[in-house]
Protein backbone atom coordinates (compact mmCIF):
# COMPACT_ATOMS: atom_id res chain seq x y z
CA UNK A 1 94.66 71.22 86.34
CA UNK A 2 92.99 74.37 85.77
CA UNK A 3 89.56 75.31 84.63
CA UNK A 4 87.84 78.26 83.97
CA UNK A 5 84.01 78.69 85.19
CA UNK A 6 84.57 82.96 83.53
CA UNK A 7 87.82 84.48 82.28
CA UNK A 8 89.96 83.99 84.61
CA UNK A 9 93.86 84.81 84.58
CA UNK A 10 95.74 81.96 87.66
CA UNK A 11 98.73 81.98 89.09
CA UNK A 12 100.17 78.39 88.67
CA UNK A 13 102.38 78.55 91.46
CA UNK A 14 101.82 81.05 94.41
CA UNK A 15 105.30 80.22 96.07
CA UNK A 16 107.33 79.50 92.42
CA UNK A 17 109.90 82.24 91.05
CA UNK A 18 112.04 81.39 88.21
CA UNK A 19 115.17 83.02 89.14
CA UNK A 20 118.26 84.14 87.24
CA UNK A 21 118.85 80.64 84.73
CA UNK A 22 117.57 79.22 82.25
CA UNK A 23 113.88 77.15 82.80
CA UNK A 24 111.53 75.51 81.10
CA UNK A 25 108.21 74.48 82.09
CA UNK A 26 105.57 72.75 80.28
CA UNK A 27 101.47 73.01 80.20
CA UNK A 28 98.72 70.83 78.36
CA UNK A 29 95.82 72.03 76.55
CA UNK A 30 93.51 69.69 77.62
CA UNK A 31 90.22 71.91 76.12
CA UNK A 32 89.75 75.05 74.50
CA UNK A 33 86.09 75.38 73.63
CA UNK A 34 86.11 78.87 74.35
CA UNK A 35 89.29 79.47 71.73
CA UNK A 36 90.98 82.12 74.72
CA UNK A 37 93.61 80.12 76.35
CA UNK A 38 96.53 81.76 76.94
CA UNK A 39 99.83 80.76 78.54
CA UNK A 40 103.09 82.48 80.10
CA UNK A 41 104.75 84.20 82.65
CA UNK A 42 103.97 87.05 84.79
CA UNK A 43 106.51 89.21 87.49
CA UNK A 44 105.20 89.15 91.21
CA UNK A 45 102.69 91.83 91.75
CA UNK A 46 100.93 92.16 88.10
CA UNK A 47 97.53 93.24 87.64
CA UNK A 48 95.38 90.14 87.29
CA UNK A 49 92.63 91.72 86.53
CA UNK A 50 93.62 92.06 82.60
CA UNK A 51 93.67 89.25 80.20
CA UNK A 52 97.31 88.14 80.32
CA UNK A 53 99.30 89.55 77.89
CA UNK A 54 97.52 92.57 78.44
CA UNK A 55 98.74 93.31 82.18
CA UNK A 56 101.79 95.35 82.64
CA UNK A 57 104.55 92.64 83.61
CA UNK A 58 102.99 89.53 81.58
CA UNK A 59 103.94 87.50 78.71
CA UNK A 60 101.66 84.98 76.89
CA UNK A 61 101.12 82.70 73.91
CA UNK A 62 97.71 82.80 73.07
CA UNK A 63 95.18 79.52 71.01
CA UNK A 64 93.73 82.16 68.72
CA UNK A 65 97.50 82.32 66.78
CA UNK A 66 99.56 84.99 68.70
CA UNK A 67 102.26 86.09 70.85
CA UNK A 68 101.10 89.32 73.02
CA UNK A 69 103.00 91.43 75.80
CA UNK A 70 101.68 95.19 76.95
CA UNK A 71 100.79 96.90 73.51
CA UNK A 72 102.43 93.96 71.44
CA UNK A 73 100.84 91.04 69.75
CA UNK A 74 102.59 89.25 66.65
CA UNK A 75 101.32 85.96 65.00
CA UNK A 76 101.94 82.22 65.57
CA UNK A 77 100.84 79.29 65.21
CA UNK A 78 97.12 78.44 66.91
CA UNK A 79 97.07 75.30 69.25
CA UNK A 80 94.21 73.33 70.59
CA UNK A 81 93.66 70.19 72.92
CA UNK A 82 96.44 67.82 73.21
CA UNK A 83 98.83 70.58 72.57
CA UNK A 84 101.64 70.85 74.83
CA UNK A 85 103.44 74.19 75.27
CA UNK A 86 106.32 74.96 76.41
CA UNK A 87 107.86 78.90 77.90
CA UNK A 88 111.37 78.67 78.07
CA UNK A 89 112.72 81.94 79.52
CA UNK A 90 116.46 82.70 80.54
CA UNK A 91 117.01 85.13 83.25
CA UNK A 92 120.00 87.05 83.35
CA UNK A 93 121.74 88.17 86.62
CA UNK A 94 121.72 91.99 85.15
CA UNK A 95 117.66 91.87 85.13
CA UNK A 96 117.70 90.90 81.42
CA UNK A 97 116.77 88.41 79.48
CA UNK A 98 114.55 86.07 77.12
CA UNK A 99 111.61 84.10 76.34
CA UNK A 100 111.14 81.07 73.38
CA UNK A 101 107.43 79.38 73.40
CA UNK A 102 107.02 75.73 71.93
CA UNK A 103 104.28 73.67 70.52
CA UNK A 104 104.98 70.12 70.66
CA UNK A 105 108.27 71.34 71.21
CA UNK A 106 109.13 72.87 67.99
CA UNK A 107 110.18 76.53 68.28
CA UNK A 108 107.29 79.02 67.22
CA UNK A 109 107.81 82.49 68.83
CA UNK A 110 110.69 84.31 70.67
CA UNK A 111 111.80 87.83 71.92
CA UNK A 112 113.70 90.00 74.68
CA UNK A 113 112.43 90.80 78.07
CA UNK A 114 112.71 94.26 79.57
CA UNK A 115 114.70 94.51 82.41
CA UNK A 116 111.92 96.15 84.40
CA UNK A 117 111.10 94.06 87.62
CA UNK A 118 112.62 90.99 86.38
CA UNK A 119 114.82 91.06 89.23
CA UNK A 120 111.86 89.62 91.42
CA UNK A 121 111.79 87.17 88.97
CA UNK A 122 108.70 85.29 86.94
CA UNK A 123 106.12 82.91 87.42
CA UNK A 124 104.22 80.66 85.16
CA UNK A 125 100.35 81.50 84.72
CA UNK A 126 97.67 81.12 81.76
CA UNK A 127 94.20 82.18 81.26
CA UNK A 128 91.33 80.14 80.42
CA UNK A 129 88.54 81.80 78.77
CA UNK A 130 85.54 79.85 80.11
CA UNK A 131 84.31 76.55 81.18
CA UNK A 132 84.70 74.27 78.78
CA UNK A 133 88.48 75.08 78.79
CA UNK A 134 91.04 72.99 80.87
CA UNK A 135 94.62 73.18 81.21
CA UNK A 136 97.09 70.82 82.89
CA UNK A 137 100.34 72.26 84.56
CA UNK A 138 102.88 70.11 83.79
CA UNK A 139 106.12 71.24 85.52
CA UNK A 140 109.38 71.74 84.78
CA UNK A 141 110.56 69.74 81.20
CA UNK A 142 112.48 66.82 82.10
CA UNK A 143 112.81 64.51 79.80
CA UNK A 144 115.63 61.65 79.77
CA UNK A 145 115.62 62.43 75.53
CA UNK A 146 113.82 64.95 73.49
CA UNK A 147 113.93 65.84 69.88
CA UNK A 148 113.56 69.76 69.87
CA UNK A 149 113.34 71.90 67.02
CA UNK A 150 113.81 75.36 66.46
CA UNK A 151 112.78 78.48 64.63
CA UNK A 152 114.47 79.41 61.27
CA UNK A 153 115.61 83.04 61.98
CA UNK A 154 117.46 82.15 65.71
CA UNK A 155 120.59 84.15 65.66
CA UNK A 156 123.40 81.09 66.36
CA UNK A 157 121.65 79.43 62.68
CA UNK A 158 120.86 76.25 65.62
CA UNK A 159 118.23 73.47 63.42
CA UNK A 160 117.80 71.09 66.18
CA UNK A 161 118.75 70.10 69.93
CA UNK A 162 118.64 66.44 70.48
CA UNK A 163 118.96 65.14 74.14
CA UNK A 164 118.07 65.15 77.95
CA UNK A 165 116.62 68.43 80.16
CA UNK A 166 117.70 68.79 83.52
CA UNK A 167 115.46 70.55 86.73
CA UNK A 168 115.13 73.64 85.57
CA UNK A 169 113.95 72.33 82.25
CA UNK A 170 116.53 73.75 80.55
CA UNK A 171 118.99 71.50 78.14
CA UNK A 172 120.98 69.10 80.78
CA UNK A 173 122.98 66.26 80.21
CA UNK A 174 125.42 63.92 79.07
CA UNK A 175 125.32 63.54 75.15
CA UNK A 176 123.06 66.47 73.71
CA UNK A 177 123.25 67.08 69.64
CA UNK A 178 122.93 70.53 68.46
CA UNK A 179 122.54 70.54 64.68
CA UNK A 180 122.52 73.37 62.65
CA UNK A 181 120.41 74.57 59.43
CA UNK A 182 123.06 75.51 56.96
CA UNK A 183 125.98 72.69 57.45
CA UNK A 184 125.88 69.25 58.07
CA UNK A 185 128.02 69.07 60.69
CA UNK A 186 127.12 68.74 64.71
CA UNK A 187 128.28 68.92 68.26
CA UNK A 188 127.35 66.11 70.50
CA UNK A 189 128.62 66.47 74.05
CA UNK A 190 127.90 66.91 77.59
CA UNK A 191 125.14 69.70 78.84
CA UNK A 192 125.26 71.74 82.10
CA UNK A 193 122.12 74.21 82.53
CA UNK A 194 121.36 75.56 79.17
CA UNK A 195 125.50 75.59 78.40
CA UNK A 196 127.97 73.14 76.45
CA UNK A 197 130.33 71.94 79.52
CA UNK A 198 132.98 69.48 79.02
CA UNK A 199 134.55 67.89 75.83
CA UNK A 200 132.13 68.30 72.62
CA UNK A 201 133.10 67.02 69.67
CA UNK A 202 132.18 68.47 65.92
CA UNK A 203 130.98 66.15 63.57
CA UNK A 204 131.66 65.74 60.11
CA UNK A 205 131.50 63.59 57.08
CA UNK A 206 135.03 61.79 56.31
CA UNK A 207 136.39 63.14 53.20
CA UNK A 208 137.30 60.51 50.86
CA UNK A 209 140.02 58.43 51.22
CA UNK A 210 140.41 58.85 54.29
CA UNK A 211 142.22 56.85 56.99
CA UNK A 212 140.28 55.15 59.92
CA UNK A 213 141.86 56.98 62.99
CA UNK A 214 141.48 57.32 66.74
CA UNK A 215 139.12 60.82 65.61
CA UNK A 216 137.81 59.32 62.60
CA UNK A 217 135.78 55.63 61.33
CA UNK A 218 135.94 55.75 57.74
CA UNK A 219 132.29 57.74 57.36
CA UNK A 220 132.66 60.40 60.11
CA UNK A 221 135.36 62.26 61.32
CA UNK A 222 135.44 64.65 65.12
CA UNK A 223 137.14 67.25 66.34
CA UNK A 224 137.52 67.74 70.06
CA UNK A 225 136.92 70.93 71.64
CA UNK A 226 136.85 72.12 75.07
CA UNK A 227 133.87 74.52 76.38
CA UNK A 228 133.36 75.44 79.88
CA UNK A 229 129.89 76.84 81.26
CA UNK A 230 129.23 77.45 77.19
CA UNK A 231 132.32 79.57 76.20
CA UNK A 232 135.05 77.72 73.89
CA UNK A 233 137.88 77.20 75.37
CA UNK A 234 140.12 75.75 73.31
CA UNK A 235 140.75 72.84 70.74
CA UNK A 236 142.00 69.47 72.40
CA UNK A 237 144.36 66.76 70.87
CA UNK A 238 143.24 63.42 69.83
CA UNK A 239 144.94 61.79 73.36
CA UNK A 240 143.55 64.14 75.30
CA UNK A 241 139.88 63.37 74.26
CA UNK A 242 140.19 59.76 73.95
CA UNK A 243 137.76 58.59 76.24
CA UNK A 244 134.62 61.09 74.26
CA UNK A 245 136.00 59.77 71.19
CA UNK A 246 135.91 55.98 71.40
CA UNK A 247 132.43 56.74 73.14
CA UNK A 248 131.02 58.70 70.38
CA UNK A 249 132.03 56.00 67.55
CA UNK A 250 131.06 53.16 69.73
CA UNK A 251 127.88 54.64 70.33
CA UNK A 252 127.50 54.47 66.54
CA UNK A 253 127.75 50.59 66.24
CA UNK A 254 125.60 49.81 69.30
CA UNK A 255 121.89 48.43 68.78
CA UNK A 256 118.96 50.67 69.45
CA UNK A 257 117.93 50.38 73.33
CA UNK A 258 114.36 48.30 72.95
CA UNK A 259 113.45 50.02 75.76
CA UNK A 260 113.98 52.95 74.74
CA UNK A 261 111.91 52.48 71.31
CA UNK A 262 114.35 54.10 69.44
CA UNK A 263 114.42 57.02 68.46
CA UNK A 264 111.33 59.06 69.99
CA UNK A 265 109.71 61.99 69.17
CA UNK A 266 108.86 64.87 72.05
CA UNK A 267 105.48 63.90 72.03
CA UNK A 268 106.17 60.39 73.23
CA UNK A 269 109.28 61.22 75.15
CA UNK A 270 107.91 60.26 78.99
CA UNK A 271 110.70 59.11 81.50
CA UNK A 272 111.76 62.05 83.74
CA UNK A 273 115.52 62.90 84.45
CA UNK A 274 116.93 60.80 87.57
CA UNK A 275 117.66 63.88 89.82
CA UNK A 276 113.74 64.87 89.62
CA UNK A 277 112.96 65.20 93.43
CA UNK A 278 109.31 67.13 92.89
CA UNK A 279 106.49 64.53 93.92
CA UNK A 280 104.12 64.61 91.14
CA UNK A 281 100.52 63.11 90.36
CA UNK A 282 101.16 62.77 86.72
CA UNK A 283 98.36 60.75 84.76
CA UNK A 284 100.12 61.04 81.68
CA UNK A 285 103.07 59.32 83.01
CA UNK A 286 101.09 56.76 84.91
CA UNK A 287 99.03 56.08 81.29
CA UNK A 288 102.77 55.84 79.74
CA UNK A 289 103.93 53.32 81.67
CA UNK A 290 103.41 50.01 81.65
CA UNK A 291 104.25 49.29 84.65
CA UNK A 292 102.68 51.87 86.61
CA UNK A 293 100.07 51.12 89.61
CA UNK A 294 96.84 49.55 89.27
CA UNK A 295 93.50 51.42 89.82
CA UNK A 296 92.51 52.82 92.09
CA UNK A 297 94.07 55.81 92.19
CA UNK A 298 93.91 58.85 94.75
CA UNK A 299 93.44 62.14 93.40
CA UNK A 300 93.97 64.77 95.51
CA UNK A 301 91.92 68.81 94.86
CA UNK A 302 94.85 70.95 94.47
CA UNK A 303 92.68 73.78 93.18
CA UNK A 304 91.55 76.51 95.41
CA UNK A 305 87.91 76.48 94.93
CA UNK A 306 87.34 72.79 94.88
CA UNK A 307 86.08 70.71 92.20
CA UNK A 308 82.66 69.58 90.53
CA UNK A 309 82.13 66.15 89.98
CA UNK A 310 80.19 65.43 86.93
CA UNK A 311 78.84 62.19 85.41
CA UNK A 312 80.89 62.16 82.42
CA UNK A 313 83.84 63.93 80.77
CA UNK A 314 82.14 66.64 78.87
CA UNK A 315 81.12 69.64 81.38
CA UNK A 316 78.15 71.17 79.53
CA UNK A 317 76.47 67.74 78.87
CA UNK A 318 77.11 65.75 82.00
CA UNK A 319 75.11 66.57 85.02
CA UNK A 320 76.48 67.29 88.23
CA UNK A 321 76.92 64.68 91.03
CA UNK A 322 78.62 66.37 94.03
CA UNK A 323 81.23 69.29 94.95
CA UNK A 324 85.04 68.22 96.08
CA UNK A 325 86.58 70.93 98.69
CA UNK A 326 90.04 72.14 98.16
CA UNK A 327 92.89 69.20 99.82
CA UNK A 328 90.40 66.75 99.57
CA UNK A 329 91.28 63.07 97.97
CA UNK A 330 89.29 61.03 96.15
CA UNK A 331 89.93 57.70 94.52
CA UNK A 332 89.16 57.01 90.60
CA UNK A 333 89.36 53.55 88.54
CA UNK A 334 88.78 54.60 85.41
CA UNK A 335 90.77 57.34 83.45
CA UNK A 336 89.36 59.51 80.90
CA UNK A 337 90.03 62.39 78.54
């Protein structure tokens, strides 16, 4: 978690790049009394001395309503405490490349990165713009299944991505549905890194009259197609995608997993992907899970300064009760926010 005592721009990760792919990582706003949070990306080496967004090399989405670069700053949506946002950027192996931002994972900014010093790479940061601001890193997004939602004006006309993220936090897995904003039909199929991989199959209402088939049940009907590492490859017959087909429409009949809860939004979306290997002292996984450990728990002072212990959550009205050094652990039995 990080907290500002003055404005203060931090590196999240001293020894984390995002390379050339596609990643995703996540923070949430825990405070923002000061209204100047800011989160983003920077390249190795920028000046942290400016207000991100500001410094040569930096990105940011800002909790006053705006998306700012070097001598850029265009409006979106404010966000507060118990916001969670998320910087998607894809790196390209030419030094090119992207960035989306996310509230509450619904699409709300996105533009093109210059290809200056990109190929060192990018690493998350954010600013916090005084004390009574606090800001949680939250890694990488994996999530087992998200609901994601996405700007009106993106370029492929995409509505919706429905589905698991994989370690980079980009889309991963297999049986993601992209929806679009001006047709009803969808694809729903396998997910490698950010790219459809594998047999996908297009969705459609049956027309009527229409004869139940291997490719169709009497209310939808699919076409097959064949994509590798995102690129179309080519359209398949009904044999040769018999397996994704019976899948797909007995996927349809079968019960909701209880679970599972349903359907759930990205807010209450909390089981990680099975190939996460990061260890991670998550409280908001540990408060989503039933069965998760017991109190006591150990926390451990991962920020460099230390940390002040206080006698109550609020930081201007609770008095101080002792300082925690940097590495130091701890043990709590109550949680609060």
């Amino acid at each position: 978690e990080t907290k500002g005592d003055d404005d203060d721009v931090v590196d999240a990760a001293p020894g984390y790049a995002a390379r050339a792919d596609t990643w995703c990582w996540e923070w949430e706003i825990r405070r923002a009394a000061s209204g100047d949070v800011a989160v983003g990306f920077a390249t190795p080496g920028y000046d942290n001395t400016a207000p991100l967004g500001a410094a040569d090399g930096s990105w940011c989405y800002r909790s006053s309503g705006s998306v700012a670069r070097p001598g850029e700053a265009r409006p979106a949506p404010g966000f507060g405490a118990g916001d969670v946002i998320g910087v998607e950027v894809t790196l390209k192996g030419n030094g090119t490349g992207s960035v989306r931002f996310y509230k509450n994972d619904q699409e709300v900014a996105a533009g093109d990165l210059p290809a200056s010093r990109l190929r060192r790479g990018v690493r998350p940061a954010c600013h916090v713009g005084g004390a009574g601001d606090a800001v949680a890193w939250r890694g990488e997004k994996r999530r087992e299944k998200c609901l994601r939602t996405y700007a009106p004006d993106r370029p492929d006309g995409a509505a919706s991505y429905e589905g698991g993220f994989g370690r980079t936090g980009a889309r991963h897995g297999e049986r993601g549905v992209l929806r679009y904003r001006h047709c009803s039909g969808f694809w729903v199929g396998p997910w490698v890194r950010d790219k459809r991989h594998g047999i996908h199959l297009w969705i459609e209402r049956c027309p009527e009259g229409r004869a139940e088939s291997p490719c169709c049940d009497g209310s939808e009907v699919a076409a097959p197609v064949l994509f590798r590492e995102g690129v179309k490859v080519r359209a398949l017959e009904d044999d040769d995608a018999a397996a994704a087909l019976e899948a797909y429409f007995a996927s349809k009949k079968a019960p909701p997993d209880p679970a599972s809860g349903g359907e759930r939004s990205a807010a209450s979306a909390s089981d990680r992907d099975d190939d996460a290997d990061a260890e991670e002292d998550d409280d908001d996984e540990a408060e989503a899970s039933d069965a998760g450990a017991p109190p006591p728990w150990t926390l451990r002072v991962v920020y460099r300064d230390g940390a002040t212990a206080r006698a109550g959550v609020e930081i201007d009205a609770s008095r101080v009760v002792g300082r925690v050094g940097a590495g130091e652990e701890v043990a709590a039995t109550r949680r609060a926010v």
